[in-house]
Protein backbone atom coordinates (compact mmCIF):
# COMPACT_ATOMS: atom_id res chain seq x y z
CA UNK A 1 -1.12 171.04 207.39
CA UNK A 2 -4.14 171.60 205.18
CA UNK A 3 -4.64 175.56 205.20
CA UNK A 4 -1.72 176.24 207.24
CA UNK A 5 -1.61 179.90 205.56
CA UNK A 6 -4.52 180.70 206.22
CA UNK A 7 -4.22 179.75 209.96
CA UNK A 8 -1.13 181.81 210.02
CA UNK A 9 -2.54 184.80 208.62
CA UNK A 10 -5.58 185.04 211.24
CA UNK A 11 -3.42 183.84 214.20
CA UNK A 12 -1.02 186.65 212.83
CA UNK A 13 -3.24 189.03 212.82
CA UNK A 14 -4.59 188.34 215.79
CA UNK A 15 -0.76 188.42 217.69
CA UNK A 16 -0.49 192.19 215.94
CA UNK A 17 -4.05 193.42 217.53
CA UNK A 18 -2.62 192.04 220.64
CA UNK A 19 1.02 192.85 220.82
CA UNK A 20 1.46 195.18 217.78
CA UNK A 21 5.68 195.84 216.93
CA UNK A 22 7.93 195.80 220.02
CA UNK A 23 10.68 198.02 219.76
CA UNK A 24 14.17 196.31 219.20
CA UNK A 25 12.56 192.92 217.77
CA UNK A 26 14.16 191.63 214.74
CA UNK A 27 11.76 192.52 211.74
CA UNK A 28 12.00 191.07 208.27
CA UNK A 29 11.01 194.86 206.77
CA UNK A 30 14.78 196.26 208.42
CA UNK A 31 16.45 193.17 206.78
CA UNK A 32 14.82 194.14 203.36
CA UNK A 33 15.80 197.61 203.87
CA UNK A 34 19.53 196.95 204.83
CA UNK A 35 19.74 194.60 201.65
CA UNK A 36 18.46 197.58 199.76
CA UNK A 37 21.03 199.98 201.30
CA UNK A 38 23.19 197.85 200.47
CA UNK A 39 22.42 196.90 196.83
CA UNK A 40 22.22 200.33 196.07
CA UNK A 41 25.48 201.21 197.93
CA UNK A 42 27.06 198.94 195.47
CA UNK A 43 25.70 200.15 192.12
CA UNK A 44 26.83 203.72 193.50
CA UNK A 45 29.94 202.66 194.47
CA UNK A 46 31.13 200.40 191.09
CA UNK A 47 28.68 200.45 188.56
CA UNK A 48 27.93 204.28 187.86
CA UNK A 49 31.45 205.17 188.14
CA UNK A 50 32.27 202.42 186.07
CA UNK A 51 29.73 203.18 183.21
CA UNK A 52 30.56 207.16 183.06
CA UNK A 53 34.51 206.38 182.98
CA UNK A 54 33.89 203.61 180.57
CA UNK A 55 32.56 207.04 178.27
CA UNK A 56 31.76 205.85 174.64
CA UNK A 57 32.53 202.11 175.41
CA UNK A 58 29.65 201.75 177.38
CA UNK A 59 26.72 200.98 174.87
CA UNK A 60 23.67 202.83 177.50
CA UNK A 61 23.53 206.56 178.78
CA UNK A 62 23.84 207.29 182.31
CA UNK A 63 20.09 207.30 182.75
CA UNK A 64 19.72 204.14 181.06
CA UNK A 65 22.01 202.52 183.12
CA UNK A 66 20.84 203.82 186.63
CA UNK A 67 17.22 202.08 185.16
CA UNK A 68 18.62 199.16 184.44
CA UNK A 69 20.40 199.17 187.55
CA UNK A 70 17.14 199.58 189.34
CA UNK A 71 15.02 197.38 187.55
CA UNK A 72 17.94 194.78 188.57
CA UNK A 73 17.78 196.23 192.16
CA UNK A 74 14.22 195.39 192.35
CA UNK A 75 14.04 191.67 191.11
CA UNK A 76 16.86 190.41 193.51
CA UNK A 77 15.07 192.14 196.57
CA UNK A 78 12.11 190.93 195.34
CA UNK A 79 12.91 187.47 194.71
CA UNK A 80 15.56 186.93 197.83
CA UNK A 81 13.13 187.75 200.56
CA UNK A 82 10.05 185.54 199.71
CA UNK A 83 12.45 182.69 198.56
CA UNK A 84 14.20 182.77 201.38
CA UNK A 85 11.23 182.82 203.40
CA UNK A 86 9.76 179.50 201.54
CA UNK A 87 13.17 177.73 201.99
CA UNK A 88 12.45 178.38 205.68
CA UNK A 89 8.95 177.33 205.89
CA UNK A 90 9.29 174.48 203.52
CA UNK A 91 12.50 172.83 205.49
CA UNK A 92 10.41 173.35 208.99
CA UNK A 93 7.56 171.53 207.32
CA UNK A 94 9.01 168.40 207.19
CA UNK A 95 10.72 168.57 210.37
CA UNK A 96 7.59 169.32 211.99
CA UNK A 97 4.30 170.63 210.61
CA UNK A 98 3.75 172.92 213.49
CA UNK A 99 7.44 174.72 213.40
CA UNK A 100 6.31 175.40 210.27
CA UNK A 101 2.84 176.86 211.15
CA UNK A 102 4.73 178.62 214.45
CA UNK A 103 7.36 179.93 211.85
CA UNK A 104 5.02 181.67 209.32
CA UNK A 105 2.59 182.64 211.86
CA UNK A 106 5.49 184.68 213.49
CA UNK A 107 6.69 186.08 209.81
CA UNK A 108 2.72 187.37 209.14
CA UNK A 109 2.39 188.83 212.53
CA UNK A 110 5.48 191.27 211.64
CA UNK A 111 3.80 191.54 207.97
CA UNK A 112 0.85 193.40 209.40
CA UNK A 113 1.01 196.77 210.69
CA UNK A 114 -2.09 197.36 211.99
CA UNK A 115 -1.65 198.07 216.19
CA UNK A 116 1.40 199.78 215.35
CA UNK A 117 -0.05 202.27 212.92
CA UNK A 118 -2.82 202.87 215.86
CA UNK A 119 -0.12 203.05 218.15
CA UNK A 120 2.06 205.84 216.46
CA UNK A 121 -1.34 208.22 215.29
CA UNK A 122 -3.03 208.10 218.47
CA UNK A 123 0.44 210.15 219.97
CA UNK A 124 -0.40 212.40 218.22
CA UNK A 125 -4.37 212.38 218.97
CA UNK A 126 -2.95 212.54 222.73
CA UNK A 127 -0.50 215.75 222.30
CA UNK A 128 -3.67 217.04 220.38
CA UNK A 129 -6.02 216.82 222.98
CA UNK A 130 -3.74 218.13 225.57
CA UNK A 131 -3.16 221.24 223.26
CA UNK A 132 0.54 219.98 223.22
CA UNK A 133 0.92 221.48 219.28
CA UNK A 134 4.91 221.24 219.30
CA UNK A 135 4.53 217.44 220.32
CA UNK A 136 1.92 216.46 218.07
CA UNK A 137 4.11 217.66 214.99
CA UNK A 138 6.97 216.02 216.44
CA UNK A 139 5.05 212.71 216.53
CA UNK A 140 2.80 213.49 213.38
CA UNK A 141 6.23 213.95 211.65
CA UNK A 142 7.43 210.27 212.58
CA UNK A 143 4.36 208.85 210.30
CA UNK A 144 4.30 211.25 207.36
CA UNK A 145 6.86 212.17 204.91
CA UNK A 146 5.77 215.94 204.79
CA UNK A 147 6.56 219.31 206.51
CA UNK A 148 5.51 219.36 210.03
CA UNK A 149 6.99 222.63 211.49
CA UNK A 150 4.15 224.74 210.31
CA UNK A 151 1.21 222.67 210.64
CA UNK A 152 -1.65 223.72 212.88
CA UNK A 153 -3.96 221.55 214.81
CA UNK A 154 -6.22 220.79 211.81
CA UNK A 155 -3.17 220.02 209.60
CA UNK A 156 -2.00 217.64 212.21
CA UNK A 157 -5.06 216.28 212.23
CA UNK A 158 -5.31 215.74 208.77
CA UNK A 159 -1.89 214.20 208.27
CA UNK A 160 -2.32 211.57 210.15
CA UNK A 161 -5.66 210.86 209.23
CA UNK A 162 -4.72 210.36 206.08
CA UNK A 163 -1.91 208.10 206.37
CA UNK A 164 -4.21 206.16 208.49
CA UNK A 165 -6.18 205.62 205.44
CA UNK A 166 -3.34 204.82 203.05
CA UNK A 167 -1.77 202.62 205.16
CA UNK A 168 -4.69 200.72 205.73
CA UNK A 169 -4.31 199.17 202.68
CA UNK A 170 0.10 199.35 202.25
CA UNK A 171 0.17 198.04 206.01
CA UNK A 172 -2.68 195.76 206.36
CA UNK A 173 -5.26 194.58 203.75
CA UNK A 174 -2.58 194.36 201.09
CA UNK A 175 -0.14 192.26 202.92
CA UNK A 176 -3.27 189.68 204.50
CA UNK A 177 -4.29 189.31 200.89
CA UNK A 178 -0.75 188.09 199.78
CA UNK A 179 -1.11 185.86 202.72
CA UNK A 180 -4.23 184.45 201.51
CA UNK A 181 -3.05 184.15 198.21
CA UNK A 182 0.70 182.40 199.25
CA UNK A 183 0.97 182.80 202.79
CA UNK A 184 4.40 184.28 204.87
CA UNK A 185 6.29 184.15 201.53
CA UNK A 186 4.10 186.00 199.29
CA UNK A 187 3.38 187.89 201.98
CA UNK A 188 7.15 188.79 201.84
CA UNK A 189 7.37 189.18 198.14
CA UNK A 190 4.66 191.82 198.58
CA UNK A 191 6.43 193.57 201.72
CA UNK A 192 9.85 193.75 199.36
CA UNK A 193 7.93 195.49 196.32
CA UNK A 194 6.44 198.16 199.34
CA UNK A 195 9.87 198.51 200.82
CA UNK A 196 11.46 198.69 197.81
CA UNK A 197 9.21 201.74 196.38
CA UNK A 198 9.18 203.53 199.83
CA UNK A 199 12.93 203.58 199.91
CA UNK A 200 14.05 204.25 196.13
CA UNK A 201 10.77 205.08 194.82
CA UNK A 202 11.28 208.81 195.03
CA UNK A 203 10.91 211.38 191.80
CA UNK A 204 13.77 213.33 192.71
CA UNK A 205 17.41 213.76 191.60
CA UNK A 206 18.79 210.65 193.02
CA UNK A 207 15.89 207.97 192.64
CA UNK A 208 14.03 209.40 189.44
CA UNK A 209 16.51 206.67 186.83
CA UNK A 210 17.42 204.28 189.83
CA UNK A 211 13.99 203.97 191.67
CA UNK A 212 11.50 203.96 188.48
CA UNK A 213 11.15 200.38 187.78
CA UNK A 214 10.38 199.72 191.89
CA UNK A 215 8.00 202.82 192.10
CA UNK A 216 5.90 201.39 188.75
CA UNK A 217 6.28 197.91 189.98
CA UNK A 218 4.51 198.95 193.21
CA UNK A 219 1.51 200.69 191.40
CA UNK A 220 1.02 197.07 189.45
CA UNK A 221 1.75 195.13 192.84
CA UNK A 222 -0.83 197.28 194.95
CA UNK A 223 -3.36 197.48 191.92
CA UNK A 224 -6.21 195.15 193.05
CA UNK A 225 -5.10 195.06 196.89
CA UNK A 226 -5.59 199.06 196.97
CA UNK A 227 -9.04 199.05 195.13
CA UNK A 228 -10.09 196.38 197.20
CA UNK A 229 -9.17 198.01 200.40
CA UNK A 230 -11.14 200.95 199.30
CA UNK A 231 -14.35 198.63 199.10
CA UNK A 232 -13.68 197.31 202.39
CA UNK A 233 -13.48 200.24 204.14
CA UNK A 234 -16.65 201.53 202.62
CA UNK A 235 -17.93 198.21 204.14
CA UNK A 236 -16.40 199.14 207.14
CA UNK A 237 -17.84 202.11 207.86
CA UNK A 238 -20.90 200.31 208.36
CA UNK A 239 -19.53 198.19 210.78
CA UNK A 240 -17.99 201.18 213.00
CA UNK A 241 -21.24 203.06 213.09
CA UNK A 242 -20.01 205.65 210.04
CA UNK A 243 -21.60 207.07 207.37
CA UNK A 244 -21.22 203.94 204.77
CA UNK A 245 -23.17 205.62 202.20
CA UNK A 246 -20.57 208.69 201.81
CA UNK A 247 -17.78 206.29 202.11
CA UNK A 248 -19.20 204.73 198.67
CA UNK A 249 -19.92 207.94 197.39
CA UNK A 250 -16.72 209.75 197.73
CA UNK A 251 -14.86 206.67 197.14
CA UNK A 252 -16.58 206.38 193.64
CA UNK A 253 -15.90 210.23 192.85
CA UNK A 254 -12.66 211.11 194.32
CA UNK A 255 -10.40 207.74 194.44
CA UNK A 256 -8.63 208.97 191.82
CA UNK A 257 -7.76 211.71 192.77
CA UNK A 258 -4.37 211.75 193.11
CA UNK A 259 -0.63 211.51 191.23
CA UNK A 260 -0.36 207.67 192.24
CA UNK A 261 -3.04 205.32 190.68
CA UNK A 262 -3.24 203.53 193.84
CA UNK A 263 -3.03 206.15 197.11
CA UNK A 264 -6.29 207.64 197.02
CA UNK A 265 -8.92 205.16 197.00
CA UNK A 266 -8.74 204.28 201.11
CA UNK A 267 -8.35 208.17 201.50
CA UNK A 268 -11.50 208.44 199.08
CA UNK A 269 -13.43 206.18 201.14
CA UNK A 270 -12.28 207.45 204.42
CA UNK A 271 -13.09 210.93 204.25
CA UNK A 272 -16.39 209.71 202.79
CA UNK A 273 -17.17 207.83 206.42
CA UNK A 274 -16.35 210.41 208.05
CA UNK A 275 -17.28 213.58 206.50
CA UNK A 276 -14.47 215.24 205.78
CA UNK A 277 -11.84 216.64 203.48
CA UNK A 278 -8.66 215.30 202.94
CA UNK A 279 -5.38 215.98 200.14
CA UNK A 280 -4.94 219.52 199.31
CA UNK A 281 -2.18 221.55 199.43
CA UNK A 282 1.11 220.30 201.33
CA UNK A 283 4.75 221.23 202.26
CA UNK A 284 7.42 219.03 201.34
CA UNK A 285 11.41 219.98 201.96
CA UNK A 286 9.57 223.28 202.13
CA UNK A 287 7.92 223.36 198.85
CA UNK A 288 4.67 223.59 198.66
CA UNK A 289 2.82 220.79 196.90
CA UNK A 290 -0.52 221.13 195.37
CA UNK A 291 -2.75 218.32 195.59
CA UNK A 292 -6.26 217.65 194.59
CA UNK A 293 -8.77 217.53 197.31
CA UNK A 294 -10.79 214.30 198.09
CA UNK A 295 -14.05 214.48 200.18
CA UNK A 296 -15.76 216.90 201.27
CA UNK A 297 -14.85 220.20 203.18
CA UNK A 298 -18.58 219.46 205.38
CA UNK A 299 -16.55 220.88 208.47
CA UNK A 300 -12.91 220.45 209.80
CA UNK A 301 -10.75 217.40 210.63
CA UNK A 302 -10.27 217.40 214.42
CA UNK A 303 -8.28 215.69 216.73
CA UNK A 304 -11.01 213.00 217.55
CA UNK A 305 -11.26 212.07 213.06
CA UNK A 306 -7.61 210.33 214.30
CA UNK A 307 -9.11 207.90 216.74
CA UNK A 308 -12.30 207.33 214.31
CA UNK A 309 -10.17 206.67 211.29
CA UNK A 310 -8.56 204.29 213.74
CA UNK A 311 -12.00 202.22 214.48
CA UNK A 312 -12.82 202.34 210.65
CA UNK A 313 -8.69 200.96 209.80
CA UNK A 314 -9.82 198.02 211.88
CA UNK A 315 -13.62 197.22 211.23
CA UNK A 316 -11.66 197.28 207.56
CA UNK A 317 -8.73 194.91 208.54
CA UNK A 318 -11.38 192.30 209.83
CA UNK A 319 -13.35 192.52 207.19
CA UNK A 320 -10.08 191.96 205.15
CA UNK A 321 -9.05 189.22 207.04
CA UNK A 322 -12.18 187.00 206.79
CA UNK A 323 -11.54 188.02 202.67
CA UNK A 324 -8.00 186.94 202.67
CA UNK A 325 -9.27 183.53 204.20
CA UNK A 326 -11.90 182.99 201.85
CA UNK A 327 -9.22 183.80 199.20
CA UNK A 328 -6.64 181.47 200.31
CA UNK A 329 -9.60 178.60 200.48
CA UNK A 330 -10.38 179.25 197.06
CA UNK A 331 -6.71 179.03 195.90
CA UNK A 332 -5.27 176.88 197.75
CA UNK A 333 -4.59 174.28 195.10
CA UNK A 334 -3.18 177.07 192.66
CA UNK A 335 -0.75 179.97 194.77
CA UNK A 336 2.36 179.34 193.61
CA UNK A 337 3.88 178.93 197.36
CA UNK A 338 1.87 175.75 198.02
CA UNK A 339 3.26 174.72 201.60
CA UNK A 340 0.74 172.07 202.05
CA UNK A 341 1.87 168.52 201.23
């Protein structure tokens, strides 16, 4: 079916904004995640312990061999998710063009996290505006990988507005431009590099040798998809009745602003729309983490920035989708995962 990826994309999109993630649903993410539990349970469990009794035989040093480990960790996820996923698509094409359709339509629905990420931030816009503080940082604390316990209202507040932002672009305008580009299975490829780096990509004691390859393989991966969701949701702002002009000009100053060359730029661009400062100074396994600042402090981030960053995630996620589509026009002759006959 001519286009069939890009059909799938929008018609998955459109399935998230209505239905978002039931709980309990099989989800291709958890699969990824078990095979990476798993994959890393074995290296743990035979190659390490191999490698440091092996002593002088073994030609690397222990932190060569947990990188090479991980760099191997990373390809097979990588590659086993999206080839599986083309397998599937490509056998239910010839049995019938619309199982196929149905099939990858379903698999981009999952991809995108758009209602979901609404979903989880506005519990914690509700405990806010019922002055519930102990359940917002309960709920903030589901969505953010910081310190909760001590946050006040306008740290709340800020937490999840920011990983509003940055998952704007890891949970929704990245993956619909892998779609465009290659449909479900790039889609998945994509999904397995983000997995990947937000499972093993940590720089601490146990993922520092094992998890670089995945965490610099995800800067690559989300280089153009987290610039360009930047741009959109400068866009956006427009289109959800923001300030579009301070979107573009703190995205342009302050999107770099930040350890990761890819996390700041929909941060940049949403604290631009909506006048306010984000980054800063956080707690993590209760040390504190100084950050730089991006926006600017023009007055505090409330309870109510949650359900505006909200509006401006999706007036950006339609404006990605309708780029997607014009992407996977454009290439349709030249993505590697070709499903069209």
């Amino acid at each position: 079916m001519k286009y069939s990826h890009v059909i799938a994309m929008t018609a998955g999109f459109a399935l998230d904004a209505a239905l978002g993630d039931p709980h309990g649903w099989p989800h291709p993410v958890r699969l990824i995640g078990k095979q990476i539990d798993f994959e890393e349970g074995l290296v743990r469990k035979y190659l390490l312990p191999e490698a440091e009794a092996a002593g002088d035989a073994w030609p690397l040093s222990h932190e060569q061999t947990e990188r090479l480990a991980g760099a191997a960790l990373a390809f097979d996820v990588s590659l086993l998710a999206p080839v599986a996923t083309f397998v599937l698509v490509r056998w239910l094409e010839k049995v019938n063009p619309a199982l196929s359709l149905a099939a990858q339509t379903f698999i981009c629905y999952q991809l995108v996290a758009a209602k979901s990420l609404r979903d989880e931030s506005m519990k914690v816009h509700d405990a806010l505006a019922a002055n519930d503080i102990p359940s917002a940082r309960q709920a903030v604390s589901m969505i953010v990988g910081r310190d909760t316990d001590e946050l006040d209202e306008e740290g709340i507040a800020r937490a999840t507005v920011e990983t509003i932002a940055e998952n704007a672009s890891d949970g929704v305008i990245a993956p619909l431009l892998f779609m465009g580009l290659g449909g479900a299975p790039a889609a998945m490829f994509y999904k397995a590099v983000n997995t990947l780096d937000s499972m093993v990509g940590y720089k601490n004691d146990r993922y520092i040798n094992l998890g670089r390859f995945s965490a610099k393989f995800d800067d690559v991966v989300n280089y153009v998809p987290a610039r360009l969701a930047g741009a959109l949701m400068c866009a956006g702002a427009g289109l959800a009745g923001m300030d579009s002009k301070g979107a573009w000009r703190i995205f342009k100053r302050d999107r770099l602003n930040h350890s990761s060359p890819n996390s700041a730029h929909t941060e940049a661009a949403c604290a631009g729309a909506l006048g306010v400062q984000l980054g800063g100074a956080n707690k993590y396994f209760g040390k504190v983490v100084e950050k730089p600042t991006i926006g600017d402090a023009t007055r505090s981030v409330e309870a109510a920035d949650i359900e505006r960053a909200n509006k401006l995630m999706y007036a950006t996620a339609v404006l990605g989708v309708g780029v997607a589509a014009l992407v996977g026009i454009a290439s349709r002759r030249l993505h590697p995962f070709r499903l069209e006959s």
